[in-house]
PDB file of N, CA and C in Angstrom:
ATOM      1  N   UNK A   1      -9.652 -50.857  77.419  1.00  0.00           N
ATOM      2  CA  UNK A   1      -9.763 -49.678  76.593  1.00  0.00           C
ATOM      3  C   UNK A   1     -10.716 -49.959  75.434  1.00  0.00           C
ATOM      4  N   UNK A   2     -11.269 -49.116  74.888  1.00  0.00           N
ATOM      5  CA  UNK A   2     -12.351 -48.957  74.286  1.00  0.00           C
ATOM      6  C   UNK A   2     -12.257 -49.108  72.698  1.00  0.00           C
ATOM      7  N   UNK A   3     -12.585 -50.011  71.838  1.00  0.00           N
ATOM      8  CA  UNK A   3     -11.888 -50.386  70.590  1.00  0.00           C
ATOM      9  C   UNK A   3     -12.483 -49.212  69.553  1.00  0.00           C
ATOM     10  N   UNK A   4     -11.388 -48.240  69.160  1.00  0.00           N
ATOM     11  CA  UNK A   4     -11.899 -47.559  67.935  1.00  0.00           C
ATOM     12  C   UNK A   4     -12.233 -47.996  66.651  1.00  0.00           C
ATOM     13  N   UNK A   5     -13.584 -47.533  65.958  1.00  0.00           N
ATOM     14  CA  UNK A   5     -13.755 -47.811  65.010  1.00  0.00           C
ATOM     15  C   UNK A   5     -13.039 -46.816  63.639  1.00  0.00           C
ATOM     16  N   UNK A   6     -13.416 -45.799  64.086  1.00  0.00           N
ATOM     17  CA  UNK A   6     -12.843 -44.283  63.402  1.00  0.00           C
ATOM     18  C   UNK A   6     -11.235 -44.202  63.837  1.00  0.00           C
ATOM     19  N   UNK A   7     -10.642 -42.914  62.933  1.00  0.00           N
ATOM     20  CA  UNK A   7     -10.349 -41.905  63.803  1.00  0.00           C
ATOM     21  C   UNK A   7     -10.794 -40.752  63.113  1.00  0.00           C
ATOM     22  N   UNK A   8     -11.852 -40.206  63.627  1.00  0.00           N
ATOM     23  CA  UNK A   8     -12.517 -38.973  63.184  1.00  0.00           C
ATOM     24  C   UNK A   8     -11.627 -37.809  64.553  1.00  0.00           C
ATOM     25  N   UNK A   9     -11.464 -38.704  65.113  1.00  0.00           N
ATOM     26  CA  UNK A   9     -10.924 -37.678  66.652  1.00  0.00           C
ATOM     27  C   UNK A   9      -9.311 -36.831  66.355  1.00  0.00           C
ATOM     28  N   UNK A  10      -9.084 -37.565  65.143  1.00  0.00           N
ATOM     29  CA  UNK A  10      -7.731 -37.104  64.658  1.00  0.00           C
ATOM     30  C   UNK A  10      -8.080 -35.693  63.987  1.00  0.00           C
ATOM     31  N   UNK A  11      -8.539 -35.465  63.576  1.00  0.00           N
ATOM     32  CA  UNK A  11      -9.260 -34.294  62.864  1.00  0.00           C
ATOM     33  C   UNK A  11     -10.541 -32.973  62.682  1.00  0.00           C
ATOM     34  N   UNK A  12     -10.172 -31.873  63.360  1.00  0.00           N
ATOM     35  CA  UNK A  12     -11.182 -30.811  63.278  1.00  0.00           C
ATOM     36  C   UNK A  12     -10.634 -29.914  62.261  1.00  0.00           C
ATOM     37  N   UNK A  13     -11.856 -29.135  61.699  1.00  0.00           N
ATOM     38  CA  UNK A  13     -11.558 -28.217  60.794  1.00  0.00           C
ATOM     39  C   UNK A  13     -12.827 -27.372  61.822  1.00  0.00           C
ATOM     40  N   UNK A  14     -12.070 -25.491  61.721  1.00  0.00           N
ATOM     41  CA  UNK A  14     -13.202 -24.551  61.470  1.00  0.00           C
ATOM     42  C   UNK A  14     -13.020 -23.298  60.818  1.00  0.00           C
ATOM     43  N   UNK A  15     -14.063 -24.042  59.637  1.00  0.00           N
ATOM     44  CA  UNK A  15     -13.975 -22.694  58.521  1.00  0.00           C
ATOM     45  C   UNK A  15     -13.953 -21.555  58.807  1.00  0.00           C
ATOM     46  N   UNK A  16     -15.250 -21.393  59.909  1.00  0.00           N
ATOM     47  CA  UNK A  16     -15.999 -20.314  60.154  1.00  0.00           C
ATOM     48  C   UNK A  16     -15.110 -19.356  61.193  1.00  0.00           C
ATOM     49  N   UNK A  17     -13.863 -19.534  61.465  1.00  0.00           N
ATOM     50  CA  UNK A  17     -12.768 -19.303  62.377  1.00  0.00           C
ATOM     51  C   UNK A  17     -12.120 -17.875  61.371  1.00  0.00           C
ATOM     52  N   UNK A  18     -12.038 -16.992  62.226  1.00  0.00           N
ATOM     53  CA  UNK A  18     -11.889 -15.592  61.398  1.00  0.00           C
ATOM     54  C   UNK A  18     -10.115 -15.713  61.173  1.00  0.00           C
ATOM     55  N   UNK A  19      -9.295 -16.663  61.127  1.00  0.00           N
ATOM     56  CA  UNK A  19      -7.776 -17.017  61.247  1.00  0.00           C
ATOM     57  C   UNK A  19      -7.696 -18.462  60.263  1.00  0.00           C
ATOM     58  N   UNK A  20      -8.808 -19.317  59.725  1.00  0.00           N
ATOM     59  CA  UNK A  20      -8.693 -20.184  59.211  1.00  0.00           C
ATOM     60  C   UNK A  20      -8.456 -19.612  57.537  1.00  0.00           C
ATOM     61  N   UNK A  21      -7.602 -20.340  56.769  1.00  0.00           N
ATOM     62  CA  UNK A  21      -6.140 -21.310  57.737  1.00  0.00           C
ATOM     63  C   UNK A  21      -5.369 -19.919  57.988  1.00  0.00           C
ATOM     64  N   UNK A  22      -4.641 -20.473  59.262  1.00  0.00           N
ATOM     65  CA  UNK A  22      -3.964 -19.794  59.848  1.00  0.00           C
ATOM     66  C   UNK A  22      -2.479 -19.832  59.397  1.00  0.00           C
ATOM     67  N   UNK A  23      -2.038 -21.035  58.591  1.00  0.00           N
ATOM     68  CA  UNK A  23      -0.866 -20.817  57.654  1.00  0.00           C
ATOM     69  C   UNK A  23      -1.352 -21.113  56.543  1.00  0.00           C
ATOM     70  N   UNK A  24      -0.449 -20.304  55.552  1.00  0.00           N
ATOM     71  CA  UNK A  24      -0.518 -20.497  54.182  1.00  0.00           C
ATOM     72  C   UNK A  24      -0.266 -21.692  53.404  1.00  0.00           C
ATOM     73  N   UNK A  25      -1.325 -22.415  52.760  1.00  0.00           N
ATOM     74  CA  UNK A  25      -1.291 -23.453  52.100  1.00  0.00           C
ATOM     75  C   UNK A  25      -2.028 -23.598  50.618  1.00  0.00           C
ATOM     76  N   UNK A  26      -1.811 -24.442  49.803  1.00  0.00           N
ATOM     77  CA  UNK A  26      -2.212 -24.976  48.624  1.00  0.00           C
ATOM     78  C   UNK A  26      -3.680 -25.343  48.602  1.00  0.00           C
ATOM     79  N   UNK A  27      -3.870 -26.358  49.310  1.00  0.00           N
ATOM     80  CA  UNK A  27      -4.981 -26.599  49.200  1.00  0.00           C
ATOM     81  C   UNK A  27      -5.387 -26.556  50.859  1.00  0.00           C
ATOM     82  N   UNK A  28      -6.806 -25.992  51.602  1.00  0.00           N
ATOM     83  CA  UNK A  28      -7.332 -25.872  52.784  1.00  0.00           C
ATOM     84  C   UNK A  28      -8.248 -27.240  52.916  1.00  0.00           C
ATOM     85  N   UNK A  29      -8.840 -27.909  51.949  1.00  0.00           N
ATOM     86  CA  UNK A  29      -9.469 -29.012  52.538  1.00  0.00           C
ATOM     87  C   UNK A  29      -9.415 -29.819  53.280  1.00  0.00           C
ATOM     88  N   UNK A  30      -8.097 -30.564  53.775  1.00  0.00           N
ATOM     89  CA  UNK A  30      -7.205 -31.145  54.717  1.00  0.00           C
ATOM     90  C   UNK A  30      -6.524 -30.338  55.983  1.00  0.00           C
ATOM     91  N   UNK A  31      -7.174 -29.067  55.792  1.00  0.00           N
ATOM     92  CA  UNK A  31      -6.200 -28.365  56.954  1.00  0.00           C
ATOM     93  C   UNK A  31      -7.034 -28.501  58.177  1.00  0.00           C
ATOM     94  N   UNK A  32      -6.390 -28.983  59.287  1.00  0.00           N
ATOM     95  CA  UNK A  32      -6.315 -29.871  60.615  1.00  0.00           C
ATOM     96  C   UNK A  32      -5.970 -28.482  61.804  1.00  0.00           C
ATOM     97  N   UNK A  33      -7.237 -28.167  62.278  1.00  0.00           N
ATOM     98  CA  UNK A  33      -7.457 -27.276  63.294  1.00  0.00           C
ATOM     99  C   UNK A  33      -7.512 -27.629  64.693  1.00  0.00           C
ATOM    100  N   UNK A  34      -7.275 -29.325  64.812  1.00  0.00           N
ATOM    101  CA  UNK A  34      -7.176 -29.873  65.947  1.00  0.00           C
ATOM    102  C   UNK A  34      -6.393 -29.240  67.189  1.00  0.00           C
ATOM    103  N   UNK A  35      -5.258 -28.956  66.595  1.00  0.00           N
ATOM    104  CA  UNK A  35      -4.181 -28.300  67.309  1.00  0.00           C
ATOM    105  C   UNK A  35      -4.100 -27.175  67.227  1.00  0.00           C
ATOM    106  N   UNK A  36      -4.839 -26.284  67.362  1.00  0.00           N
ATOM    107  CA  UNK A  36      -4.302 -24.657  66.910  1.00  0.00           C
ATOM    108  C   UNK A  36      -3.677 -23.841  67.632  1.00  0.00           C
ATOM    109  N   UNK A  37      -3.012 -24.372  69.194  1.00  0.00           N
ATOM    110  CA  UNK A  37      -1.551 -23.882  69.262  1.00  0.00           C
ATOM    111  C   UNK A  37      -1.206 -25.235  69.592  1.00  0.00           C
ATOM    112  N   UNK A  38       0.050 -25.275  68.831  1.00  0.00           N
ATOM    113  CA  UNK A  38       0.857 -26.261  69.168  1.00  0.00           C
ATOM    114  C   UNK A  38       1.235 -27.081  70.232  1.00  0.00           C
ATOM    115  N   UNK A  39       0.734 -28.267  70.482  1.00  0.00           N
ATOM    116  CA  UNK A  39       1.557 -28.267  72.330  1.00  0.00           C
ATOM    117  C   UNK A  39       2.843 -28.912  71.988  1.00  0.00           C
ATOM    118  N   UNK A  40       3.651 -28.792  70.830  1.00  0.00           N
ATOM    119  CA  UNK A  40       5.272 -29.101  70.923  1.00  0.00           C
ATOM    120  C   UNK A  40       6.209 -27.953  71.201  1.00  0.00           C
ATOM    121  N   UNK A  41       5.155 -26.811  70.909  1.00  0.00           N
ATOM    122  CA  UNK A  41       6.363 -25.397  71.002  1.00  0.00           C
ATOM    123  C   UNK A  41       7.037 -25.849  72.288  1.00  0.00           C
ATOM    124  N   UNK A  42       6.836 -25.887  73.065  1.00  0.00           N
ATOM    125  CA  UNK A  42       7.314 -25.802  74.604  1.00  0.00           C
ATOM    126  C   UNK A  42       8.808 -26.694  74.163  1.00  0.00           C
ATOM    127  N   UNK A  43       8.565 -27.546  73.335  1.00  0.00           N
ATOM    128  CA  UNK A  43      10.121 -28.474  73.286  1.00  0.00           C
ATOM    129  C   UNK A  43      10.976 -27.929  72.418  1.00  0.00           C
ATOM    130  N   UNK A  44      11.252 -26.261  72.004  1.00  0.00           N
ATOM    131  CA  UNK A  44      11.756 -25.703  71.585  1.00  0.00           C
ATOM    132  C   UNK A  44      12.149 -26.396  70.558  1.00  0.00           C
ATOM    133  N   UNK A  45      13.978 -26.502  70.287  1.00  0.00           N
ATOM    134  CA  UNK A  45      14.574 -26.596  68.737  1.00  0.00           C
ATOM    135  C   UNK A  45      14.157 -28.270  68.707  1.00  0.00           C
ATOM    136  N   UNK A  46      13.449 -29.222  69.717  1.00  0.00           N
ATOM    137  CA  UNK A  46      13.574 -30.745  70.019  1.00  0.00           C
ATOM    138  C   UNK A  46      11.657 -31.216  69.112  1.00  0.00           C
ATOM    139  N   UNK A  47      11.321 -30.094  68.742  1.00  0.00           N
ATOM    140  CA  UNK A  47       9.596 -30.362  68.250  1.00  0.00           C
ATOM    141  C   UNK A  47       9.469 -31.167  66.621  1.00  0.00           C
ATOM    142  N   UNK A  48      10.739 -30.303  65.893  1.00  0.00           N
ATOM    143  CA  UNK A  48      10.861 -31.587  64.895  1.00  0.00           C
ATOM    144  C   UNK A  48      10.243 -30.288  63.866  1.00  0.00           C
ATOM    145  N   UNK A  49       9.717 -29.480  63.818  1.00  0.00           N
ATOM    146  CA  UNK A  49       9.126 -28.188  63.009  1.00  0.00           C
ATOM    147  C   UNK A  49       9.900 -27.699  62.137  1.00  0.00           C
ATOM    148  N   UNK A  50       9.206 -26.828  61.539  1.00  0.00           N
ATOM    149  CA  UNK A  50       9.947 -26.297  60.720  1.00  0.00           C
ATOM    150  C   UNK A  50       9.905 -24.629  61.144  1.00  0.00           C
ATOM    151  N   UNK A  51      10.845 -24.268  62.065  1.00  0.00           N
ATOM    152  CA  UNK A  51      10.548 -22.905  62.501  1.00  0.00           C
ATOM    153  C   UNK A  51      11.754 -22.685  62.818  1.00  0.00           C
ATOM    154  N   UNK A  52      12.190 -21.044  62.967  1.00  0.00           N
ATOM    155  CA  UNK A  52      12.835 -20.027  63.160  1.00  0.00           C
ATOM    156  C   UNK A  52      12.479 -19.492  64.519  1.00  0.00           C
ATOM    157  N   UNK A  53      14.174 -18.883  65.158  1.00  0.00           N
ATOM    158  CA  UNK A  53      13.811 -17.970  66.081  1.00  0.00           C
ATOM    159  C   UNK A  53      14.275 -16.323  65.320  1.00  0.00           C
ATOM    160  N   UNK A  54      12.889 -15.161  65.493  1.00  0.00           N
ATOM    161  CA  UNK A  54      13.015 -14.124  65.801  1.00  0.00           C
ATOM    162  C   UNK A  54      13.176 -13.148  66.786  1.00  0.00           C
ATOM    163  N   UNK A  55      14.235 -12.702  67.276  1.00  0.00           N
ATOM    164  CA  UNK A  55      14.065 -11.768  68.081  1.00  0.00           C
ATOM    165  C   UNK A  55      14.213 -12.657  69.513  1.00  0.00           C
ATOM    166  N   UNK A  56      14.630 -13.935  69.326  1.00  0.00           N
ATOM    167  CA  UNK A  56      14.822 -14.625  70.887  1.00  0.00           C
ATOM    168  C   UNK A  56      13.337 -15.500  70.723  1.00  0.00           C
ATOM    169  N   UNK A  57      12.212 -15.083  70.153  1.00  0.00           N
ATOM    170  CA  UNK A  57      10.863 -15.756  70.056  1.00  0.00           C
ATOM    171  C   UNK A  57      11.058 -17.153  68.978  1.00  0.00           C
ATOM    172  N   UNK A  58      10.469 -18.063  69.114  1.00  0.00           N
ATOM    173  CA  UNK A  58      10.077 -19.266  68.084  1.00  0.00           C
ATOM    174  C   UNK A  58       8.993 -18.610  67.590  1.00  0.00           C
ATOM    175  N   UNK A  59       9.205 -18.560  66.235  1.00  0.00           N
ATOM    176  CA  UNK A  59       8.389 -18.045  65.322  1.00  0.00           C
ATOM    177  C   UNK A  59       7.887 -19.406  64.334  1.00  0.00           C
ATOM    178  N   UNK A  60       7.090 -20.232  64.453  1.00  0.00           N
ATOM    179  CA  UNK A  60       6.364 -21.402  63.846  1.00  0.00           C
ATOM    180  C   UNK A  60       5.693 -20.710  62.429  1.00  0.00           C
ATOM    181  N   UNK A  61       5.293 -19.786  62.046  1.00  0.00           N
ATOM    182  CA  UNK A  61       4.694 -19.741  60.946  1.00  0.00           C
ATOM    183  C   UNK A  61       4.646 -20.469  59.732  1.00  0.00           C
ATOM    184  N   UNK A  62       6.201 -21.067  59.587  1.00  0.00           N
ATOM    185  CA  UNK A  62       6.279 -22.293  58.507  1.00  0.00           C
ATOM    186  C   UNK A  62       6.190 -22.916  58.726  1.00  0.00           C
ATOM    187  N   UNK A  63       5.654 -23.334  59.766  1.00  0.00           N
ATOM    188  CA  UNK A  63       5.436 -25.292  59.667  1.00  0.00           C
ATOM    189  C   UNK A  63       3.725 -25.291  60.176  1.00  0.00           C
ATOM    190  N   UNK A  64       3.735 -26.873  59.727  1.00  0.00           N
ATOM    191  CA  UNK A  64       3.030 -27.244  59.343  1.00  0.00           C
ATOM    192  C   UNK A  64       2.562 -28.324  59.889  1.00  0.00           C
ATOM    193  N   UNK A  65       3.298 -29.048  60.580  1.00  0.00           N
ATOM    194  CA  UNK A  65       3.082 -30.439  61.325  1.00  0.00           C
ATOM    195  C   UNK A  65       1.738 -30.494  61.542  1.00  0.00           C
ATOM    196  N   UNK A  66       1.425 -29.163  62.888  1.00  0.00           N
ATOM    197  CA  UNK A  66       0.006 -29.673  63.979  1.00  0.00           C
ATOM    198  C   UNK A  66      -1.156 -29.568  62.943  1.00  0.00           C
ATOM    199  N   UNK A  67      -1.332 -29.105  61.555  1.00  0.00           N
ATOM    200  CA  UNK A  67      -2.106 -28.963  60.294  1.00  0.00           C
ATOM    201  C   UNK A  67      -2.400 -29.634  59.740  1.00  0.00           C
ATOM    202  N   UNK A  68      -1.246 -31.097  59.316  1.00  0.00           N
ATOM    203  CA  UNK A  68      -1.270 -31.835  57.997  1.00  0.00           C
ATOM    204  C   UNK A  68      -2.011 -32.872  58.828  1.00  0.00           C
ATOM    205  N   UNK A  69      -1.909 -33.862  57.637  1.00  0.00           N
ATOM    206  CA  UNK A  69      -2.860 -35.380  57.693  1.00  0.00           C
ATOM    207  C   UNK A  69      -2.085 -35.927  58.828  1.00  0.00           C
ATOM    208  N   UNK A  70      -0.572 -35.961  58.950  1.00  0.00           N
ATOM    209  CA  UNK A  70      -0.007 -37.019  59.777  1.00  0.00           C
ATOM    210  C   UNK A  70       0.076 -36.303  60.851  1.00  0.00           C
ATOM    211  N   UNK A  71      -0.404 -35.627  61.188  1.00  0.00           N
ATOM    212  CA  UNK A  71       0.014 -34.379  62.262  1.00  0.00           C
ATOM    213  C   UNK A  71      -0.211 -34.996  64.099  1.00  0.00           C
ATOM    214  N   UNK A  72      -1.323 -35.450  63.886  1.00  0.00           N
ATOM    215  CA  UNK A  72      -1.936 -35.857  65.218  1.00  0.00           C
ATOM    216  C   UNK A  72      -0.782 -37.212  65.999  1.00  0.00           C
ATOM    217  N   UNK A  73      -0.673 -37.966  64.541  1.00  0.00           N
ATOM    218  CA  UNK A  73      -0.086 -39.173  65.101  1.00  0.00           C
ATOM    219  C   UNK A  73       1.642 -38.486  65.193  1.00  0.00           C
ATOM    220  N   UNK A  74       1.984 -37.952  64.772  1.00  0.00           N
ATOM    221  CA  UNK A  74       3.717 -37.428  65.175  1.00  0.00           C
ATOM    222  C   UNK A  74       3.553 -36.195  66.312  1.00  0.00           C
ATOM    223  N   UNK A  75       2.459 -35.683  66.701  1.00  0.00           N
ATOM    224  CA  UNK A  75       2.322 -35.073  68.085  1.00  0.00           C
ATOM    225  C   UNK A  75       2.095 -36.277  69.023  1.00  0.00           C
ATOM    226  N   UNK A  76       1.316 -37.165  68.356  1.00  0.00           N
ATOM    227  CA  UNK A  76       1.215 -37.984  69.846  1.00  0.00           C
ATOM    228  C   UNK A  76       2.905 -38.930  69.658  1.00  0.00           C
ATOM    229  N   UNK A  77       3.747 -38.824  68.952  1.00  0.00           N
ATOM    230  CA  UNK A  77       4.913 -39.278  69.858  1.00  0.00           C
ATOM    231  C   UNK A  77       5.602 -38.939  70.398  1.00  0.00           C
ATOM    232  N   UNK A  78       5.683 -37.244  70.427  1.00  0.00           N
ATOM    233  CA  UNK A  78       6.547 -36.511  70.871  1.00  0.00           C
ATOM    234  C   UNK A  78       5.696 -36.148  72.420  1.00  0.00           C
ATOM    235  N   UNK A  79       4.367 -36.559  72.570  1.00  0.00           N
ATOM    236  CA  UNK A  79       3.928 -36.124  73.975  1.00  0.00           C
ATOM    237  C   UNK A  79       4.599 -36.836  75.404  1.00  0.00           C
ATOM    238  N   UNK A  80       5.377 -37.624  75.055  1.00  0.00           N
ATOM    239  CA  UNK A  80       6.298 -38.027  76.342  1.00  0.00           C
ATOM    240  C   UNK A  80       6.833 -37.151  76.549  1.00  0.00           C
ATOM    241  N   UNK A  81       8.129 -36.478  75.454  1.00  0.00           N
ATOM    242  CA  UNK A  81       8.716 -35.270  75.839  1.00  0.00           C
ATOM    243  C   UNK A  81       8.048 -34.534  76.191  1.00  0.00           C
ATOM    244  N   UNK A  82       6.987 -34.155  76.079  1.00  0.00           N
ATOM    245  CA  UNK A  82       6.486 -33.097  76.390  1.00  0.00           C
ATOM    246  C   UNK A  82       5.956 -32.991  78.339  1.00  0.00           C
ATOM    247  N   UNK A  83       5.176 -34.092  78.253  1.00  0.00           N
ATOM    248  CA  UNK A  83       4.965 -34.611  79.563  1.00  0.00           C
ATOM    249  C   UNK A  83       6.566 -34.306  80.527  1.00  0.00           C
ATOM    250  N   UNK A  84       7.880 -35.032  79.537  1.00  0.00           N
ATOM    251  CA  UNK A  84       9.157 -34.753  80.524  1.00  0.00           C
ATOM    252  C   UNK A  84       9.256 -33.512  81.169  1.00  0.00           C
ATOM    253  N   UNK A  85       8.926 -32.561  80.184  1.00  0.00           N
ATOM    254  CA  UNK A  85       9.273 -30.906  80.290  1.00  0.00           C
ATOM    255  C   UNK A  85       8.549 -30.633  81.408  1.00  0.00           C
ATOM    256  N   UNK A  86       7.409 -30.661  81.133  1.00  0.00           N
ATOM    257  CA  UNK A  86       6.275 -30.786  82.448  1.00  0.00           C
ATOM    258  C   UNK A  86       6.431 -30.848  83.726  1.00  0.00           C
ATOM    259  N   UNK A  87       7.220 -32.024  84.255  1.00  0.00           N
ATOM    260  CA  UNK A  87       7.624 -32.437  85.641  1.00  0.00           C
ATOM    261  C   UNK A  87       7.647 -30.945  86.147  1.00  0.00           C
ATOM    262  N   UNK A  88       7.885 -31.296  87.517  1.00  0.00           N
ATOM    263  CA  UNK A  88       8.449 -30.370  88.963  1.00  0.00           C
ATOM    264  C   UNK A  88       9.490 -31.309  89.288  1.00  0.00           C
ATOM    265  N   UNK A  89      10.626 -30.706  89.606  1.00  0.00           N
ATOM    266  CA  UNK A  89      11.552 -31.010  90.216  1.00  0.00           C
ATOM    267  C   UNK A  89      11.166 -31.341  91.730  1.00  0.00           C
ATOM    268  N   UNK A  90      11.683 -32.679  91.664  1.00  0.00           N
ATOM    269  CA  UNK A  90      11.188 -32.960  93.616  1.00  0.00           C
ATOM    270  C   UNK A  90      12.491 -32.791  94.117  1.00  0.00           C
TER     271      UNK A  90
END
């Protein structure tokens, strides 16, 4: 495997995105567009978020995870679960 020097790969921003930021925050300089839908929703109340269900729907609007600085590295531990969910039943 290929030795990183960076991690620039942890991080996209786009300003120019007619939804950026897409949650409400303090400061936007740090806000992390890498993820802009979540791939933890799928692990419902197990994603670690900070969200509500409306109406039977997961409503994420307050959180913040796939956004912040640490965001990338606490999605990539939860991507096993996620991968679990994934399977087909043989």
């Amino acid at each position: 495997m290929k030795e990183l020097k960076t991690t620039n790969y942890k991080f996209f921003q786009n300003r120019k995105c007619e939804f950026f930021p897409c949650h409400k925050v303090n400061d936007d300089s740090s806000f992390n567009c890498l993820f802009c839908f979540c791939p933890l929703f799928m692990l419902k109340d197990k994603c670690g978020g900070n969200f509500k269900y409306k109406d039977g729907i997961k409503d994420c609007s307050n959180c913040l995870i796939p956004h912040s600085k640490g965001g990338y590295d606490y999605i990539m531990t939860k991507m096993k679960d996620v991968i679990e969910k994934a399977k087909i039943d043989e």
